[in-house]
Protein backbone atom coordinates (compact mmCIF):
# COMPACT_ATOMS: atom_id res chain seq x y z
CA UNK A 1 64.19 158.20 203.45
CA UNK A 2 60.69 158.53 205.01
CA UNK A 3 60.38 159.31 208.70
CA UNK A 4 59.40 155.58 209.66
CA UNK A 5 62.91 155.07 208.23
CA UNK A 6 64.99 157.24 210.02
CA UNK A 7 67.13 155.70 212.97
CA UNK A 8 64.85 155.87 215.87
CA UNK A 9 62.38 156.79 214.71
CA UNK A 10 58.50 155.76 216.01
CA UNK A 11 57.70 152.13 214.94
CA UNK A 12 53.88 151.03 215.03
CA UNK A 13 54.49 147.80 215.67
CA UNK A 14 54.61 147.17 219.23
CA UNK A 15 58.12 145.02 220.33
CA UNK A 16 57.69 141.50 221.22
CA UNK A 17 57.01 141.81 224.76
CA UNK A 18 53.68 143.73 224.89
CA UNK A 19 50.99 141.98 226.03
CA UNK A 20 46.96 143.59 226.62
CA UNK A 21 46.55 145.20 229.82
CA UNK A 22 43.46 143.21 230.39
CA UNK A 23 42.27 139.52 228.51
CA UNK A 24 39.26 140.67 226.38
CA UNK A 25 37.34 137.14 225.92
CA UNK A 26 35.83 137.40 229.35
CA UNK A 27 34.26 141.22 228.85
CA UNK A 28 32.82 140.43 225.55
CA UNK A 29 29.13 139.70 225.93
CA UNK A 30 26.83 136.99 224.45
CA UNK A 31 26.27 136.54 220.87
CA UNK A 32 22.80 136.71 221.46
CA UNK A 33 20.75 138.58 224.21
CA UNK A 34 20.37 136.44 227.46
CA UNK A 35 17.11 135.25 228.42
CA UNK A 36 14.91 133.15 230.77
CA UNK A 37 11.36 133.34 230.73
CA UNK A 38 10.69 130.55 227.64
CA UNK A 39 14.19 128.51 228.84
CA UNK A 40 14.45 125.85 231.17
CA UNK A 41 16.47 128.03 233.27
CA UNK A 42 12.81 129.59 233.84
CA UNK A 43 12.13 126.70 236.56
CA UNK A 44 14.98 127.72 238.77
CA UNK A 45 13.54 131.19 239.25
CA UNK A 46 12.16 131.87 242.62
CA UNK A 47 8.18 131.99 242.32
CA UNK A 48 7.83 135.10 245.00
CA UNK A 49 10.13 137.13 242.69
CA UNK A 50 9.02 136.70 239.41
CA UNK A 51 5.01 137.13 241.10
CA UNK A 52 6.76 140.56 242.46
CA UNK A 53 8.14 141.11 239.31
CA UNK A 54 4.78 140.60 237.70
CA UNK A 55 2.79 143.28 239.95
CA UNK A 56 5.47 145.87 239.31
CA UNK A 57 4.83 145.26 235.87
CA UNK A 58 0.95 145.68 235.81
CA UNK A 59 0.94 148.60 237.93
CA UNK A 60 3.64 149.99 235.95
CA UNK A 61 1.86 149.93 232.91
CA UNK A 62 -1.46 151.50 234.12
CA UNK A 63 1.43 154.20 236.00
CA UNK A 64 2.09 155.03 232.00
CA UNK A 65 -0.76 154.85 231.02
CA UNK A 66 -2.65 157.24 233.48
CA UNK A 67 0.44 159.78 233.46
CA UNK A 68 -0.11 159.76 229.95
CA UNK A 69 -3.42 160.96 229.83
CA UNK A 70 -2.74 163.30 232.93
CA UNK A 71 -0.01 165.15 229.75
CA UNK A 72 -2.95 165.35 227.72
CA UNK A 73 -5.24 167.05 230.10
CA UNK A 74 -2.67 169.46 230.47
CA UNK A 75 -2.19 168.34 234.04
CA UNK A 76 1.80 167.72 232.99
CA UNK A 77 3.62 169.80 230.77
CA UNK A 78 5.53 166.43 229.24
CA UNK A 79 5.79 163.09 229.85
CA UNK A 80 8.31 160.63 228.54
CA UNK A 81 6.33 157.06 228.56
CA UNK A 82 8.50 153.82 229.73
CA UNK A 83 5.71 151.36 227.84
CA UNK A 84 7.48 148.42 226.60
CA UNK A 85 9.83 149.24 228.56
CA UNK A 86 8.86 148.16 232.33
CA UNK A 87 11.07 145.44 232.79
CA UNK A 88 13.90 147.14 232.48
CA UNK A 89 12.65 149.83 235.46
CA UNK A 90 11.31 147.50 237.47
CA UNK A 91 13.78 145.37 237.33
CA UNK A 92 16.31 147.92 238.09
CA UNK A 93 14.73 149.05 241.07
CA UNK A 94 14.52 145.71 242.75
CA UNK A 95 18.08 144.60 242.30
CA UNK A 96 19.06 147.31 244.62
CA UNK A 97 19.04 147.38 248.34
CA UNK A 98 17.69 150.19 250.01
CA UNK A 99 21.26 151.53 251.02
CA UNK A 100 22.20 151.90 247.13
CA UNK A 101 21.54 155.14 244.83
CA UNK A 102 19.64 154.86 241.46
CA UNK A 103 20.37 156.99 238.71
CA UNK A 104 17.86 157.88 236.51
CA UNK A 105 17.19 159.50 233.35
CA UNK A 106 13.77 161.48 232.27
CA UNK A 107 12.44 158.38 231.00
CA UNK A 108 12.69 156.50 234.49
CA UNK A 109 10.20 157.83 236.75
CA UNK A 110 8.54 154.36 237.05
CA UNK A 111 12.14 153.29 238.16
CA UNK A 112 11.93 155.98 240.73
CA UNK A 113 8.41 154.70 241.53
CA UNK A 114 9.25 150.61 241.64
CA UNK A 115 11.61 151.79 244.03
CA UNK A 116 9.14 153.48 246.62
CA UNK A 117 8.49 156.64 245.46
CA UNK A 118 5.53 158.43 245.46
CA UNK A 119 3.83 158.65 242.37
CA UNK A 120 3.24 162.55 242.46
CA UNK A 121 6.71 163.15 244.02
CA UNK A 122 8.32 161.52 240.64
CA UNK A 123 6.02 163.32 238.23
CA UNK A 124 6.50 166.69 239.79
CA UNK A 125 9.36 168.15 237.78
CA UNK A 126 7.00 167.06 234.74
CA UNK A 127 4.81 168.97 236.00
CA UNK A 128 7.18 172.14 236.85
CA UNK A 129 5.85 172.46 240.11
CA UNK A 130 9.16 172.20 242.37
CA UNK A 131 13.29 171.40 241.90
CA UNK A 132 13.59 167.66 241.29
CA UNK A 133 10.14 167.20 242.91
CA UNK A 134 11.50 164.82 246.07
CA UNK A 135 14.32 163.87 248.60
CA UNK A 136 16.98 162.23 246.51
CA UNK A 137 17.90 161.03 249.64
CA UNK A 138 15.06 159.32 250.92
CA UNK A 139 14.53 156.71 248.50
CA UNK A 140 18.29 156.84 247.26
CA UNK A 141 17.04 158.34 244.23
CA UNK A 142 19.22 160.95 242.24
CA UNK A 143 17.10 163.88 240.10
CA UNK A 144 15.53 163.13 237.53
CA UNK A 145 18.74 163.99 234.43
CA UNK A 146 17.21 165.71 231.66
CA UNK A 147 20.47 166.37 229.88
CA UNK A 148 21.41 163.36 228.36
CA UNK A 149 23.77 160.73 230.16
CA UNK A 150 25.44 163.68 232.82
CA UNK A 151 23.97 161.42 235.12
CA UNK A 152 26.59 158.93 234.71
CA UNK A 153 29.97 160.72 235.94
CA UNK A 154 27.88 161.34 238.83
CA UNK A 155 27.11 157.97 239.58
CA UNK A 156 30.50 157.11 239.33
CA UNK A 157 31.31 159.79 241.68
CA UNK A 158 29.01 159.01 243.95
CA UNK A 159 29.99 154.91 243.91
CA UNK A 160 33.63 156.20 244.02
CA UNK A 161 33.36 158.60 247.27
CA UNK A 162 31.30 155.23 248.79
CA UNK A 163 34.09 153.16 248.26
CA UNK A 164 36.62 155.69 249.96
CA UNK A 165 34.97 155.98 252.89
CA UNK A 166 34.10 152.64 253.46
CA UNK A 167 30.26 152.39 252.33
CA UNK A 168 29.17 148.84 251.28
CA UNK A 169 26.90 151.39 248.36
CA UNK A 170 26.35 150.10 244.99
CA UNK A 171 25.28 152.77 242.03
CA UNK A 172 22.93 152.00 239.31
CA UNK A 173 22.77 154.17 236.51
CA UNK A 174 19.94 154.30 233.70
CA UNK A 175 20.70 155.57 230.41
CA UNK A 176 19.45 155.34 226.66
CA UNK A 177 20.01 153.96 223.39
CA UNK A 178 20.68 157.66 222.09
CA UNK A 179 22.80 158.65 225.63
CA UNK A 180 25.63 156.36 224.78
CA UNK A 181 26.62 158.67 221.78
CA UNK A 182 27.56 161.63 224.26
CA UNK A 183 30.81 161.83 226.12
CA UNK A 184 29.39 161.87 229.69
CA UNK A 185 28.81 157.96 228.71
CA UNK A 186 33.22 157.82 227.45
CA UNK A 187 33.87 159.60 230.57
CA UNK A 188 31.76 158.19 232.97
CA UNK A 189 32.92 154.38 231.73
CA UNK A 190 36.35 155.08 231.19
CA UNK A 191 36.78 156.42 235.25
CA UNK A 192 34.58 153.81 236.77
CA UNK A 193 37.02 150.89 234.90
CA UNK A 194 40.07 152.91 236.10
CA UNK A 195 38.84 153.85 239.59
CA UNK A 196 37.05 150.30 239.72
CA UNK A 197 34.27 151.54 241.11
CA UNK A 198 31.21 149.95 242.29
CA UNK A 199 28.90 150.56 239.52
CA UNK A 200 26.68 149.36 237.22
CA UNK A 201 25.25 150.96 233.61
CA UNK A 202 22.20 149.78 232.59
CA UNK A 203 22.00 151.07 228.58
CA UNK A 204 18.13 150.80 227.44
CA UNK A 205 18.34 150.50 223.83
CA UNK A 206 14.66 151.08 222.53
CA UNK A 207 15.61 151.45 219.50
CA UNK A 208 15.70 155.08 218.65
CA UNK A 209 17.41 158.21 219.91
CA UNK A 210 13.70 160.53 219.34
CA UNK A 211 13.86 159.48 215.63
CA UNK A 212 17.17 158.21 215.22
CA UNK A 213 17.62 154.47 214.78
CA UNK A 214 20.23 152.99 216.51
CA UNK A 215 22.14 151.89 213.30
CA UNK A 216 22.85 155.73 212.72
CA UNK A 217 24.24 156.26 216.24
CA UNK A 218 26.88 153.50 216.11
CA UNK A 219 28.41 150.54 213.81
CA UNK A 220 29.41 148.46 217.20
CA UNK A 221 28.25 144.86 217.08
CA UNK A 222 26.55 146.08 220.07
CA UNK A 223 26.53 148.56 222.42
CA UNK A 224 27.53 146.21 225.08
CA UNK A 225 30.39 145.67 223.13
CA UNK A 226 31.39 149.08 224.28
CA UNK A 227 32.52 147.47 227.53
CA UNK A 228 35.52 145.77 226.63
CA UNK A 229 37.01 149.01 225.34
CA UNK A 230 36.94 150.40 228.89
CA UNK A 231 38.28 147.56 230.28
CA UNK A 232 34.91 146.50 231.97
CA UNK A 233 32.25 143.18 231.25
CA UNK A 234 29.27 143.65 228.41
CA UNK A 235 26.31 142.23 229.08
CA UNK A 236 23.35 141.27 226.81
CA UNK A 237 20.12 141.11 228.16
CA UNK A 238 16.59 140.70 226.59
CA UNK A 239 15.30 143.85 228.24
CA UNK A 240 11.89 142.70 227.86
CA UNK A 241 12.23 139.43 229.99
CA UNK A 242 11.85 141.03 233.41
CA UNK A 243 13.69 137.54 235.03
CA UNK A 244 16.48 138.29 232.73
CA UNK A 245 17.42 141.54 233.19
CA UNK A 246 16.91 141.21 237.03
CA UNK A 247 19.24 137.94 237.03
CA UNK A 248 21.99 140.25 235.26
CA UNK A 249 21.70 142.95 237.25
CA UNK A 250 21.91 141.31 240.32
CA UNK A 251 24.62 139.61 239.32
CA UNK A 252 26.16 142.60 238.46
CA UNK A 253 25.06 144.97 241.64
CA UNK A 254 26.99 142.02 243.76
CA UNK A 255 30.02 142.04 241.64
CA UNK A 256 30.11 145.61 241.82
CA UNK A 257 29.75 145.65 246.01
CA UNK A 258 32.66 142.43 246.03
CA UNK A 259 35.30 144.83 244.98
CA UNK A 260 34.47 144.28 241.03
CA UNK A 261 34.29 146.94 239.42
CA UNK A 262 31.79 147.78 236.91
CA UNK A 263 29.64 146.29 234.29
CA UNK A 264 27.99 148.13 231.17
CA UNK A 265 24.27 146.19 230.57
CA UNK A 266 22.51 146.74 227.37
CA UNK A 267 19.14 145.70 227.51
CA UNK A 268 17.31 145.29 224.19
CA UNK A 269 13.54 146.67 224.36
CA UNK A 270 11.70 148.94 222.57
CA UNK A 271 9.54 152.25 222.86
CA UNK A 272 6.50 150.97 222.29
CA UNK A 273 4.81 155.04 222.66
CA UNK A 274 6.56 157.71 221.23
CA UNK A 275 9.20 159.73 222.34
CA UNK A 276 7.13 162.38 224.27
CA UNK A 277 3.59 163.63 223.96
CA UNK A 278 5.32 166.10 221.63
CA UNK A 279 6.77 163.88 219.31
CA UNK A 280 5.04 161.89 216.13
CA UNK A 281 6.64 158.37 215.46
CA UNK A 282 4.48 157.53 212.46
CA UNK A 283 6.98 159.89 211.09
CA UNK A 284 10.35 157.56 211.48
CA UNK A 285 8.93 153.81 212.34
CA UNK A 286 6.02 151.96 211.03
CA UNK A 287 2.66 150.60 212.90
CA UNK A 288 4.25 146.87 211.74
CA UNK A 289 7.03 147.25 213.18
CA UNK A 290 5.49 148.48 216.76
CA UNK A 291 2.92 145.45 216.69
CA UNK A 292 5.78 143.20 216.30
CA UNK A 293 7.22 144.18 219.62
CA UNK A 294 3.80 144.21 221.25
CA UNK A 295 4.03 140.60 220.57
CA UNK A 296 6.98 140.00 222.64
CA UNK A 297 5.14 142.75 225.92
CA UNK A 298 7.09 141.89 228.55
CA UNK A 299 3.45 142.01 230.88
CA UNK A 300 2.55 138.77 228.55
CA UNK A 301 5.73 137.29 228.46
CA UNK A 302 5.84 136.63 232.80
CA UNK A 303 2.04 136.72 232.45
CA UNK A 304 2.79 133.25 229.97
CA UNK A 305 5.44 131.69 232.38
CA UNK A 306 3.21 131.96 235.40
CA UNK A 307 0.16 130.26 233.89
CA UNK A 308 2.62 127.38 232.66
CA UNK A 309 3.96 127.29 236.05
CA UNK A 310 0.06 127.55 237.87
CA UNK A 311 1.56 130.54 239.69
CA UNK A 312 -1.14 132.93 237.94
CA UNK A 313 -4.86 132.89 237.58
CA UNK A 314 -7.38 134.88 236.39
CA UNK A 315 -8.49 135.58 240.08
CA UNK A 316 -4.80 136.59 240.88
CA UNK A 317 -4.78 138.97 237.36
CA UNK A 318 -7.63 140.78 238.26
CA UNK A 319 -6.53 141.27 241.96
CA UNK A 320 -3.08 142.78 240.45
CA UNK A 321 -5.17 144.61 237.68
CA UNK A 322 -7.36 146.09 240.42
CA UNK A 323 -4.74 147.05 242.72
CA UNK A 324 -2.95 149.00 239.75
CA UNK A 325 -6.64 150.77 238.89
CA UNK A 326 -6.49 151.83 242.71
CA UNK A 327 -2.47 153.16 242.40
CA UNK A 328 -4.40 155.09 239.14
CA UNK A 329 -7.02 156.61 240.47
CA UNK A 330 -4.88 158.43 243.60
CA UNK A 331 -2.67 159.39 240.90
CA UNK A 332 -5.25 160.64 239.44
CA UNK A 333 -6.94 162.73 242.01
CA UNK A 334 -3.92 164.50 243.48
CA UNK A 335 -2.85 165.15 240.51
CA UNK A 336 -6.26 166.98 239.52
CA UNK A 337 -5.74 169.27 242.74
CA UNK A 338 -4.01 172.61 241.54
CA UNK A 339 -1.12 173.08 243.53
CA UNK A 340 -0.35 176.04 245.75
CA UNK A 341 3.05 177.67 245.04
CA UNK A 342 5.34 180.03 246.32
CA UNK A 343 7.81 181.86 243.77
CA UNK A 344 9.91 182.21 246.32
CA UNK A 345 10.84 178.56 246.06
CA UNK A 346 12.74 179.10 242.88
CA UNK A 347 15.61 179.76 244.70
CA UNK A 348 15.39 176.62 246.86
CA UNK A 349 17.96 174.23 247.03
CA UNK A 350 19.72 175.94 243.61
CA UNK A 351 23.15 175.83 246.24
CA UNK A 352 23.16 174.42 249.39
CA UNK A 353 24.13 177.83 250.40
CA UNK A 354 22.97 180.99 248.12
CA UNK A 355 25.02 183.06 246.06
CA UNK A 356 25.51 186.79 246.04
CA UNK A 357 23.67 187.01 242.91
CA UNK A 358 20.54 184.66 243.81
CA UNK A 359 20.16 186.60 247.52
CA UNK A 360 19.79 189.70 245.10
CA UNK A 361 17.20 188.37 242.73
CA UNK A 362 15.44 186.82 245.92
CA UNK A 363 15.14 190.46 247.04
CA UNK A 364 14.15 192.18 243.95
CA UNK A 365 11.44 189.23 243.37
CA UNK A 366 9.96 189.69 246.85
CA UNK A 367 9.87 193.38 246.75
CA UNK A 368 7.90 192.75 243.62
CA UNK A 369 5.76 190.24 244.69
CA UNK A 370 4.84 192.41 248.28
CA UNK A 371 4.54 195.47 246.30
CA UNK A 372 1.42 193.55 243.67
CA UNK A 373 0.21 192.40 247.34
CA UNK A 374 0.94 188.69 245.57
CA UNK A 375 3.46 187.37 248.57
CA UNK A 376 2.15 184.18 249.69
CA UNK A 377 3.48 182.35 252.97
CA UNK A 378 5.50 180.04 253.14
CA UNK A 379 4.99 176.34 251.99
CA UNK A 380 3.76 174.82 255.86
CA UNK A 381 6.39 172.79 257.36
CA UNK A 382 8.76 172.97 253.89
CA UNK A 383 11.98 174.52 253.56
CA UNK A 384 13.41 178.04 253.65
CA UNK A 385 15.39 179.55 250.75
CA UNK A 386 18.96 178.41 250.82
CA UNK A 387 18.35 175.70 252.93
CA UNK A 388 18.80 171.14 251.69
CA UNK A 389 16.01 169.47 251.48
């Protein structure tokens, strides 16, 4: 007699009157990724968005471009580059109101940026200058997560505690391709569905985790189809049709703010640069298949939709062209001017209040710094050790 025999004993086979917790047809995303630039649901956009759309994109690009060249003049120590990969940050930044927190990961300081941030503020931790490098709550912009997806669970914390005390606060979280293969992205998914809470994950699949293709991280049909195991909609976008993936994350933001719940987006892009200025991509992917995707830029895709339309011009281009060489070129120069520092900041905002243990190494690094006559003032007008920024 085996144990499946015995009288009693555990049957797999549920009895006759279970039935799912929650119908899985409506959670399971598209066959193929949604689009609308190209479509004839193109001509219901509104023309003032997708022109918006289209300046956040050029100036977004030359934002790459110039912080780019800023990591090879030394000027940053890294930089992960968002080309190809603009209308996914841009987008993201304009489905939000201003009362709503973004979540980002290293790779979405043009995110932070689209969203009203000052250029230098969002490169600073790239440059090690200061903790974070700005006010995460000025903009409603979390730090910058270098760890990969331990931003989520906070986003869902955050969008949770909102909901609680009665905040009408949606939270948009930014992760990659490689991100959803940690458990920060199980946990983070699996409390939002429970708790229901107003939040949206918008999953950036460029293709490779550093040099790991996708098709080694997972054998789901797609990540999207990650959702339905939580209990929460997938959605397919076309991350590289900036009207698409701001058309699914609106819808999703509202759903979210309506009492909703959640929704896991996976946009499909593509890196077009590689994974930092210290990485070599000729090494994993070839120059074919990058010049593929640079056929389907998502800057020439709304570029091609607004000249059918007679939205866009050459006069117009230029004017958006020039107005991203001007964003540039302040970059540019403040970021050329060396910084003056105070070690003492390294033990600002660590804890809202300082520990035992960081009041002693503040001590010991002052008496240091006094004794070597090396004690500068402090920062004019900026913050005092211990004290929230």
């Amino acid at each position: 007699m085996t144990v499946l025999e015995q009288p009693g004993s555990y049957r797999p086979t549920p009895p006759p009157a279970w039935q799912p917790r929650t119908d899985p047809a409506p959670l399971l995303p598209d066959a193929e990724p949604f689009r609308v630039l190209g479509t004839p649901a193109a001509g219901g956009c509104d023309p003032a968005l997708l022109l918006r759309l289209y300046g956040q994109l050029v100036r977004g690009r030359r934002y790459n471009t110039q912080a780019t060249a800023l990591t090879r003049q030394g000027r940053l120590a890294v930089y992960p580059s968002s080309t190809g990969q603009e209308a996914c940050q841009v987008a993201a930044a304009l489905s939000l109101e201003p009362r709503d927190w973004l979540f980002p990961s290293y790779r979405d300081t043009l995110a932070a940026v689209a969203r009203g941030m000052d250029p230098v503020e969002a490169l600073t931790l790239l440059r090690g200058d200061w903790h974070t490098g700005y006010d995460p709550h000025e903009h409603r912009v979390a730090p910058l997560c270098t760890p990969l997806a331990t931003q989520l669970p906070h986003a869902v914390g955050l969008a949770h505690a909102a909901r609680l005390k009665g905040d009408d606060v949606v939270a948009l979280a930014l992760v990659g391709d490689g991100g959803t293969s940690e458990g920060d992205f199980h946990e983070a998914l699996n409390f939002a569905a429970v708790w229901r809470a107003p939040v949206v994950f918008l999953v950036q699949n460029n293709g490779f985790a550093i040099s790991v293709p996708l098709a080694k991280q997972t054998a789901a049909p797609s990540l999207a189809h990650k959702a339905v195991g939580y209990g929460m909609p997938g959605r397919l976008v076309d991350g590289n049709d900036a009207a698409a993936v701001h058309q699914v994350l609106t819808e999703a933001v509202h759903r979210a703010r309506s009492g909703g719940g959640p929704t896991l987006v996976e946009a499909v892009t593509y890196r077009v640069d590689a994974h930092t200025n210290a990485d070599d991509a000729t090494r994993y992917r070839s120059d074919a298949e990058v010049e593929a995707w640079r056929a389907h830029d998502p800057i020439a895709l709304l570029e091609r939709e607004l000249r059918d339309r007679e939205l866009l011009d050459d006069a117009a281009i230029r004017a958006e062209q020039d107005a991203a060489e001007r964003m540039a070129a302040d970059l540019r120069e403040r970021m050329h001017q060396d910084p003056v520092l105070d070690p003492m900041e390294l033990f600002t905002h660590v804890y809202a209040e300082q520990t035992a243990q960081l009041r002693e190494q503040a001590a010991q690094l002052r008496a240091e710094l006094t004794a070597a006559g090396e004690l500068p003032g402090a920062r004019a007008g900026g913050p005092q050790e211990g004290s929230q920024r």
